[in-house]
C-alpha atoms as a PDB file:
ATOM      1  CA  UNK A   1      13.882   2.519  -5.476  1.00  0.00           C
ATOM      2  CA  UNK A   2      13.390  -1.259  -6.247  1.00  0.00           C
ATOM      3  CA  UNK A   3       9.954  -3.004  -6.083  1.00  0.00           C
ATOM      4  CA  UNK A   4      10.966  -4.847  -2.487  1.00  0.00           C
ATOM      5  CA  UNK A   5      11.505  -1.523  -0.817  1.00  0.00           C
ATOM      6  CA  UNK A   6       8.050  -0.402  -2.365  1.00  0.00           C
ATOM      7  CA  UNK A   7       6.641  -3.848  -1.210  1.00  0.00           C
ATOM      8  CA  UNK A   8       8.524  -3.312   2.438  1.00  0.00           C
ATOM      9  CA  UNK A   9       7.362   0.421   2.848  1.00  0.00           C
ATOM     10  CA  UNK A  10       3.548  -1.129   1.707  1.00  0.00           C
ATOM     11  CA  UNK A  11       3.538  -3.310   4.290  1.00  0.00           C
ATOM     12  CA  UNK A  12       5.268  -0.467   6.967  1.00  0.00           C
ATOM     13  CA  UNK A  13       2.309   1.533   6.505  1.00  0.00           C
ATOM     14  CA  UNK A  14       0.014  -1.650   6.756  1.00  0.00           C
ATOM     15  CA  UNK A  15       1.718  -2.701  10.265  1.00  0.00           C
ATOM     16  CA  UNK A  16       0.695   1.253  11.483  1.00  0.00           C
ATOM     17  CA  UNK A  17      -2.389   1.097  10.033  1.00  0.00           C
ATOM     18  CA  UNK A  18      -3.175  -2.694  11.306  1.00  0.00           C
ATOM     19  CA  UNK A  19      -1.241  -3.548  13.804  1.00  0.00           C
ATOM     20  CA  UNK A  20      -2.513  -6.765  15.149  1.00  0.00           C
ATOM     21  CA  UNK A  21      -2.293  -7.990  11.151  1.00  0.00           C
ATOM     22  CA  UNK A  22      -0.289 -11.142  10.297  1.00  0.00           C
ATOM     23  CA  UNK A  23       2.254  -9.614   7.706  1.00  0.00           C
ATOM     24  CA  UNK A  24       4.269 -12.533   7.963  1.00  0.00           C
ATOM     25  CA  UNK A  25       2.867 -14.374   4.712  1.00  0.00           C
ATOM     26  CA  UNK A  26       0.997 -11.959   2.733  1.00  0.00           C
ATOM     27  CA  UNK A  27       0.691 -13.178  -1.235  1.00  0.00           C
ATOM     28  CA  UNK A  28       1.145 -10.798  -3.750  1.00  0.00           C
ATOM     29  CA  UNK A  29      -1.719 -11.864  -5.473  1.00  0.00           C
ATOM     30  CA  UNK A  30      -4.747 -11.986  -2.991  1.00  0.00           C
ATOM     31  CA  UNK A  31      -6.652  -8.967  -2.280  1.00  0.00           C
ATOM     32  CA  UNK A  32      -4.668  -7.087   0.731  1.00  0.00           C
ATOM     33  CA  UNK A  33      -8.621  -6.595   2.215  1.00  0.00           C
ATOM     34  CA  UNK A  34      -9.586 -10.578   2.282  1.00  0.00           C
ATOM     35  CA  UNK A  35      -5.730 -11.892   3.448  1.00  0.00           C
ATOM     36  CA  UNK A  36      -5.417  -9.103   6.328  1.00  0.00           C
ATOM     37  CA  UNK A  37      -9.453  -7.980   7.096  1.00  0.00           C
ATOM     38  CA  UNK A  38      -9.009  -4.683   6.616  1.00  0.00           C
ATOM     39  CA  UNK A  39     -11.973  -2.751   6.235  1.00  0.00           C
ATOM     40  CA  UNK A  40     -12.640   0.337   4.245  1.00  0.00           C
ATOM     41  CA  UNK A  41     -11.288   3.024   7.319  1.00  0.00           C
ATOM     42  CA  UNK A  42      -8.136   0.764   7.164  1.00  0.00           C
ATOM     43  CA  UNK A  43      -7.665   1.151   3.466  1.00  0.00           C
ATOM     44  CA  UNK A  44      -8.632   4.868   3.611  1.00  0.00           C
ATOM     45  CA  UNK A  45      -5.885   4.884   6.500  1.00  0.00           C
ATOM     46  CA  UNK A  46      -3.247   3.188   4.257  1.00  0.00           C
ATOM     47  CA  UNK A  47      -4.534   5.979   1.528  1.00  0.00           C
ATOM     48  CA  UNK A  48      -4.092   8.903   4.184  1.00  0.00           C
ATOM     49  CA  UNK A  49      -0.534   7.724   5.148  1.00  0.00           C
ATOM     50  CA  UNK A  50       0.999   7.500   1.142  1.00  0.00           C
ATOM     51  CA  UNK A  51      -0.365  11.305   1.190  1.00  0.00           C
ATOM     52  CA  UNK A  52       1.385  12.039   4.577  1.00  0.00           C
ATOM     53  CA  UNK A  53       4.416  10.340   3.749  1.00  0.00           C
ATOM     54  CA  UNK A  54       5.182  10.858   0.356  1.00  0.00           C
ATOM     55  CA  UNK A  55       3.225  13.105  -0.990  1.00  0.00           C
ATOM     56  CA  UNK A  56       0.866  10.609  -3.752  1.00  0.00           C
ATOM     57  CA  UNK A  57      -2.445  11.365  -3.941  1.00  0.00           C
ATOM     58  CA  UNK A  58      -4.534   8.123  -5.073  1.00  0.00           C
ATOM     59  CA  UNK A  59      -8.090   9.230  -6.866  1.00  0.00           C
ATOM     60  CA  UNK A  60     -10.640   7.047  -6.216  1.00  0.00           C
ATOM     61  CA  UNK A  61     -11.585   5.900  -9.274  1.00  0.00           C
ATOM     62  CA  UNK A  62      -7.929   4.164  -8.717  1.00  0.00           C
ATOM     63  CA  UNK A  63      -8.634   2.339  -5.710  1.00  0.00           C
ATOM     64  CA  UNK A  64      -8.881  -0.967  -7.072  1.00  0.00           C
ATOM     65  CA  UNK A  65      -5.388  -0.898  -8.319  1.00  0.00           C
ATOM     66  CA  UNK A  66      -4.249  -1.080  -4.388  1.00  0.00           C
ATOM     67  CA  UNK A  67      -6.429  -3.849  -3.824  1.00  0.00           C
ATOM     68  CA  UNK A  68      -3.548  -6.763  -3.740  1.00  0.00           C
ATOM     69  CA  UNK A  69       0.226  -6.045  -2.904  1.00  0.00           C
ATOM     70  CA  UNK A  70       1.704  -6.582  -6.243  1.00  0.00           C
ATOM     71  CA  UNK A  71      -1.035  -4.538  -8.072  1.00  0.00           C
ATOM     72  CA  UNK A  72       0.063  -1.492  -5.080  1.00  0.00           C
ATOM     73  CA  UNK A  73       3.744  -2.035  -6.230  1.00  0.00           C
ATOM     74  CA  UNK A  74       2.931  -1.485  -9.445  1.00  0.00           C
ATOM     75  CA  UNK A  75       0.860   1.461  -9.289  1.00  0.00           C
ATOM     76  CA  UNK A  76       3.005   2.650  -6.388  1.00  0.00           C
ATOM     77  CA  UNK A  77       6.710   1.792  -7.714  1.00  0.00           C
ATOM     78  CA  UNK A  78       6.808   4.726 -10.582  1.00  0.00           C
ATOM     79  CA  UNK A  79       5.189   6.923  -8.604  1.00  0.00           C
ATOM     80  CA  UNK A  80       7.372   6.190  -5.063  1.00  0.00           C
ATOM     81  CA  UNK A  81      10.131   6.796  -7.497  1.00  0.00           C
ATOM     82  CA  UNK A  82       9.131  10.363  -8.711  1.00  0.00           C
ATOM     83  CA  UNK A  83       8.186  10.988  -5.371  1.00  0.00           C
ATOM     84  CA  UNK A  84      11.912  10.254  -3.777  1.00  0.00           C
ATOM     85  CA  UNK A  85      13.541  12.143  -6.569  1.00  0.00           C
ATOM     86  CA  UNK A  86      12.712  15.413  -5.659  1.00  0.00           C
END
């Protein structure tokens, strides 16, 4: 699985989680929280659905590492990938 279907599926679970959020220009590099104003039941949301969908449990002492969309695809992209194998 590349990086831009880990990026698309990120955002797929952002558009359920926030629907009325702009996805249209979100920056890799600015925290997902500050571009999209998700609050903490949205990220908890976006936490819920990786465990629903594919199985990843995030610990949260690892929370930060979801905070902008690269730093999700690159905690998410081995793990996505592990997750799909089976």
């Amino acid at each position: 699985m590349g990086e831009q279907k880990v990026k698309d599926l990120i955002l797929g679970i952002i558009a359920v989680v926030a629907p009325d959020a702009d996805l249209s220009n979100v920056k890799g590099e600015v925290r997902l929280r500050d571009q999209l104003d998700l609050d903490s039941m949205d990220f908890l949301d976006i936490v819920m659905e990786l465990r629903k969908r594919f199985k990843i449990e995030v610990p949260k002492e690892e929370y930060p590492q979801l905070a902008t969309l690269d730093s999700c695809v690159a905690y998410l992209h081995p793990k996505l990938e592990a997750a799909t194998a089976l």
